[in-house]
N, C-alpha and C. Protein backbone atom coordinates (compact mmCIF):
# COMPACT_ATOMS: atom_id res chain seq x y z
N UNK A 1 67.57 48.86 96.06
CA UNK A 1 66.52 49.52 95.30
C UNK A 1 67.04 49.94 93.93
N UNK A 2 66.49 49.70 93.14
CA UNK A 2 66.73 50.07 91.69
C UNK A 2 65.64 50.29 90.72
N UNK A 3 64.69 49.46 90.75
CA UNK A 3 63.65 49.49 90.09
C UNK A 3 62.29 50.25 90.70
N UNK A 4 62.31 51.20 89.76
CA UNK A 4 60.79 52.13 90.46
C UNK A 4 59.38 51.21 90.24
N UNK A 5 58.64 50.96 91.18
CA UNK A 5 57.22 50.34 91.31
C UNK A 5 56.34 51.71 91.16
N UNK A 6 55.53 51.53 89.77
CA UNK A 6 54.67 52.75 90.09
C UNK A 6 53.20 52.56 90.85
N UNK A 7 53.27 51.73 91.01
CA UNK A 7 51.92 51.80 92.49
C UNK A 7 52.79 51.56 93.89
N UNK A 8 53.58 51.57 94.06
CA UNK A 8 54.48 51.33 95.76
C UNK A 8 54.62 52.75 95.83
N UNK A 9 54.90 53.09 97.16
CA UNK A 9 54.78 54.47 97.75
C UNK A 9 56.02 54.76 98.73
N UNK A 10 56.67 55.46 98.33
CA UNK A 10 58.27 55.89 98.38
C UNK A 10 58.38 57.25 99.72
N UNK A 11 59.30 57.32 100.32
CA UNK A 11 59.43 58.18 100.98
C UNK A 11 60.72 59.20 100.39
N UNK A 12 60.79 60.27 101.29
CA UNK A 12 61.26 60.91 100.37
C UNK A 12 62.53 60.75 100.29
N UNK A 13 63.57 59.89 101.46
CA UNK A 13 64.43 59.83 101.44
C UNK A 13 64.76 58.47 100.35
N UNK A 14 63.56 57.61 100.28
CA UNK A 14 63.43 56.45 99.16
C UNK A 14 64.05 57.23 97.64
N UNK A 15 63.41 58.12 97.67
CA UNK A 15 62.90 58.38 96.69
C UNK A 15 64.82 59.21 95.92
N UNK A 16 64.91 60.10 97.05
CA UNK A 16 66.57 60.34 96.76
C UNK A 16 67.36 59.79 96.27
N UNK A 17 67.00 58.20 96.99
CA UNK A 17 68.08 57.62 96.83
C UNK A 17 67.67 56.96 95.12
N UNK A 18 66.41 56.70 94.97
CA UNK A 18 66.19 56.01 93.44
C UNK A 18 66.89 57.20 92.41
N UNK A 19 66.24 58.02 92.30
CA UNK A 19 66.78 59.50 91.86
C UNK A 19 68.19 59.46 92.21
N UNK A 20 69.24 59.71 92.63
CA UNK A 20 70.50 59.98 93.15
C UNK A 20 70.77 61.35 93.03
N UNK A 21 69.80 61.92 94.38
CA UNK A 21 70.01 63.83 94.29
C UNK A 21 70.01 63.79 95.40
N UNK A 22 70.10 64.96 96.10
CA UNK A 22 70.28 65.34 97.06
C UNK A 22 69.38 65.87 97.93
N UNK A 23 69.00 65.86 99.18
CA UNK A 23 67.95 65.93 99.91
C UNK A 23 67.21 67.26 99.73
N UNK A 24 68.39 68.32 99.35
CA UNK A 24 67.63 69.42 99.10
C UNK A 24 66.63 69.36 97.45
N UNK A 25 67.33 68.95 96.82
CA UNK A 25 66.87 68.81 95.34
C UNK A 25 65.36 68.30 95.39
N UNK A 26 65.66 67.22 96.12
CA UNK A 26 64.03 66.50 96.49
C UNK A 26 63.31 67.63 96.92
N UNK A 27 63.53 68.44 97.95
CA UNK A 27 62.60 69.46 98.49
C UNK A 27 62.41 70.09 97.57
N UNK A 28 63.10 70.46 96.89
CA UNK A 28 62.63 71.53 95.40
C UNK A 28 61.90 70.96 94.55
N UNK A 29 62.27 69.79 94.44
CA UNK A 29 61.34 69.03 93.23
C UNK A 29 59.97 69.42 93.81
N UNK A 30 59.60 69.01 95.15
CA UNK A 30 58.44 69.04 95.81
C UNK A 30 57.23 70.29 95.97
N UNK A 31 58.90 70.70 96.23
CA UNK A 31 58.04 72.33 96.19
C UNK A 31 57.33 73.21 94.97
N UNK A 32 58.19 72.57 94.03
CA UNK A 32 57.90 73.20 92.39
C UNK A 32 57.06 72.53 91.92
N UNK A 33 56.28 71.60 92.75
CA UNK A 33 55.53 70.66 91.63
C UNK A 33 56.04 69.32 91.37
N UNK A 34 57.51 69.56 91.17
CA UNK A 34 57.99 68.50 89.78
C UNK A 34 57.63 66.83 90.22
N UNK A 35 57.53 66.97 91.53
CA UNK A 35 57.02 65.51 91.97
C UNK A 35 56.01 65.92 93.02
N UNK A 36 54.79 65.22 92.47
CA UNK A 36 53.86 65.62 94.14
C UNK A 36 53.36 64.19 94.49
N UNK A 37 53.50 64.84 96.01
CA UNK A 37 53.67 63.82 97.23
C UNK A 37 52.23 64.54 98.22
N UNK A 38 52.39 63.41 98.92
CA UNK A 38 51.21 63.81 99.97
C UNK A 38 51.82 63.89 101.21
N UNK A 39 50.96 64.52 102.15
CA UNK A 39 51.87 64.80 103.46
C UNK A 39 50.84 63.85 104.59
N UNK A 40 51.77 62.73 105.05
CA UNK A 40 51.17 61.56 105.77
C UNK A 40 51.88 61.69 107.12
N UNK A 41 51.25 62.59 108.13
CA UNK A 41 51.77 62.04 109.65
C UNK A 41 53.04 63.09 109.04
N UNK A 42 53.20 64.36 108.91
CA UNK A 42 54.39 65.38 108.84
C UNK A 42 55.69 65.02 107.49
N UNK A 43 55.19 63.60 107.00
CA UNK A 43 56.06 63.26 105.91
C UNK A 43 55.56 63.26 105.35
N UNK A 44 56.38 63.54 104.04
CA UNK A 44 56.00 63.28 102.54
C UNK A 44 55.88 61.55 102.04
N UNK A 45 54.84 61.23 101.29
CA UNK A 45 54.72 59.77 100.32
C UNK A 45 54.57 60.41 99.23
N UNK A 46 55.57 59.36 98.44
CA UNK A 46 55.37 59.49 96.74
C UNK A 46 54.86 58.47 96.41
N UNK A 47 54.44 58.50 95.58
CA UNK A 47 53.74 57.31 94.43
C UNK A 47 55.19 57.43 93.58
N UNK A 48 55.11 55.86 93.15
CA UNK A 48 55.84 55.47 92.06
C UNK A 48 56.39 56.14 90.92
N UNK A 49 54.65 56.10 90.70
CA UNK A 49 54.22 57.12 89.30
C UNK A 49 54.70 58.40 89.05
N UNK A 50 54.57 59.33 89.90
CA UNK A 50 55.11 60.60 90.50
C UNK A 50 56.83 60.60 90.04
N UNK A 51 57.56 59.67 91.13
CA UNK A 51 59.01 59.54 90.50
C UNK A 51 59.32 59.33 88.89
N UNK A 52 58.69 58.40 88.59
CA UNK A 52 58.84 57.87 86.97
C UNK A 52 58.03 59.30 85.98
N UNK A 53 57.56 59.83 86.77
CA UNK A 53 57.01 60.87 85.35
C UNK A 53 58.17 62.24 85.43
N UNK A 54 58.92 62.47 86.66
CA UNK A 54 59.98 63.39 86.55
C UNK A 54 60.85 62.71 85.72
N UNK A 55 61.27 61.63 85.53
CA UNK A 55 62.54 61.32 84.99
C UNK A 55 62.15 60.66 83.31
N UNK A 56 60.99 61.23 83.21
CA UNK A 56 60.50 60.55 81.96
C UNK A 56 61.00 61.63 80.87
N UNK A 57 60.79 60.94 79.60
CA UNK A 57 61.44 62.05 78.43
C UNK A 57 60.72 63.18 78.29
N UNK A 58 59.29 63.53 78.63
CA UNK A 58 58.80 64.08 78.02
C UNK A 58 58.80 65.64 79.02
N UNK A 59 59.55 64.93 80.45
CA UNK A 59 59.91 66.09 81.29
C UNK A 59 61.01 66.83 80.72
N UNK A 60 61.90 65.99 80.19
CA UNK A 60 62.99 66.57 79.43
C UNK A 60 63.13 67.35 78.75
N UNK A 61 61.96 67.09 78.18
CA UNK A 61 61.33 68.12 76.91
C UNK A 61 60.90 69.42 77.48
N UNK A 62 59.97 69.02 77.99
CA UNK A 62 59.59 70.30 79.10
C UNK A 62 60.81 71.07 79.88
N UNK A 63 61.52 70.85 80.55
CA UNK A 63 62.39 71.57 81.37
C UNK A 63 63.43 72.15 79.95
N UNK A 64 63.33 71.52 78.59
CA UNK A 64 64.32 72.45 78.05
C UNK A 64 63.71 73.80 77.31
N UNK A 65 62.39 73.25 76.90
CA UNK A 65 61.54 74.23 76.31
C UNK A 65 61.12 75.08 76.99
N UNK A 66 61.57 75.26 78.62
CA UNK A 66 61.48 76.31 79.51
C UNK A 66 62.85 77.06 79.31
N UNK A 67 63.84 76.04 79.45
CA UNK A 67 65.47 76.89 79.56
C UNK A 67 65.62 77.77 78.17
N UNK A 68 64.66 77.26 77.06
CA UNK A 68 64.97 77.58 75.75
C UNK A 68 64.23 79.17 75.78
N UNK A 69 63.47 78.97 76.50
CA UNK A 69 62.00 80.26 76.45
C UNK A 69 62.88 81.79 77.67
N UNK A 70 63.73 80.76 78.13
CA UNK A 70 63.81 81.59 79.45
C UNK A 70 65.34 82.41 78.61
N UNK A 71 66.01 81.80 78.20
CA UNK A 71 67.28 81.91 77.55
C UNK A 71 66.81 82.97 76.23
N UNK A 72 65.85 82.91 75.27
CA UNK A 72 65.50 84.16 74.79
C UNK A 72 65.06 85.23 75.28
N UNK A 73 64.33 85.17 76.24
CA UNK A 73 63.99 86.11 76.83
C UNK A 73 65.04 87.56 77.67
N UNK A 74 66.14 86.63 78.11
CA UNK A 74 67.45 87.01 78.26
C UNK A 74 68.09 87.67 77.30
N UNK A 75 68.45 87.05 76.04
CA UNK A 75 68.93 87.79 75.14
C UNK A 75 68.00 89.06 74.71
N UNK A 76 67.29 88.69 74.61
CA UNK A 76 66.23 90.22 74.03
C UNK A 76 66.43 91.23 75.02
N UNK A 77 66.50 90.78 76.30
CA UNK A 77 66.85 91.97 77.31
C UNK A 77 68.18 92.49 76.75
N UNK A 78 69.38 91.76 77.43
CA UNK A 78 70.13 92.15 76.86
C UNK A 78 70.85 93.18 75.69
N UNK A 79 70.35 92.32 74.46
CA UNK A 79 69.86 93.33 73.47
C UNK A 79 69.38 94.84 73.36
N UNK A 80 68.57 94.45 73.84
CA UNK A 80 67.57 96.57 73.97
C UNK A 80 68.45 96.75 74.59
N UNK A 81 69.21 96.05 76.28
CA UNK A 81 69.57 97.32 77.12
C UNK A 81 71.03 97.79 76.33
């Protein structure tokens, strides 16, 4: 497996392995949103699409413009206290 199909439908351990994280990571992704899956018969299915939009640039963007938001917010605490 190497190449993500965005209409084929991935499981989650598929999906680990395209990604190269760790089983828990997947659960977090899941849980946070960052990839949603449907729950088929007690498992999770991903869509293609789903995988390819976490690892896309524009998530990148997003997850830093959170660390960036979250990281001032810190200092300003800091600061006053």
């Amino acid at each position: 497996m190497g190449e993500i199909n965005p209409n084929e439908v991935y499981t989650t351990s598929e999906a680990q392995s395209l990604l190269k994280v760790s089983n828990s990571t997947i659960k977090r992704f899941l849980k946070k949103g960052i990839i949603k899956a449907n729950k088929i018969g007690g498992q999770y299915r991903i869509l293609g699409k789903e995988i390819l939009k976490a690892v896309s640039p524009d998530m990148e963007r997003q997850a830093v413009n959170v660390y960036q938001t979250f990281k001032k917010k810190v200092k300003h605490k800091i600061k006053n206290w």
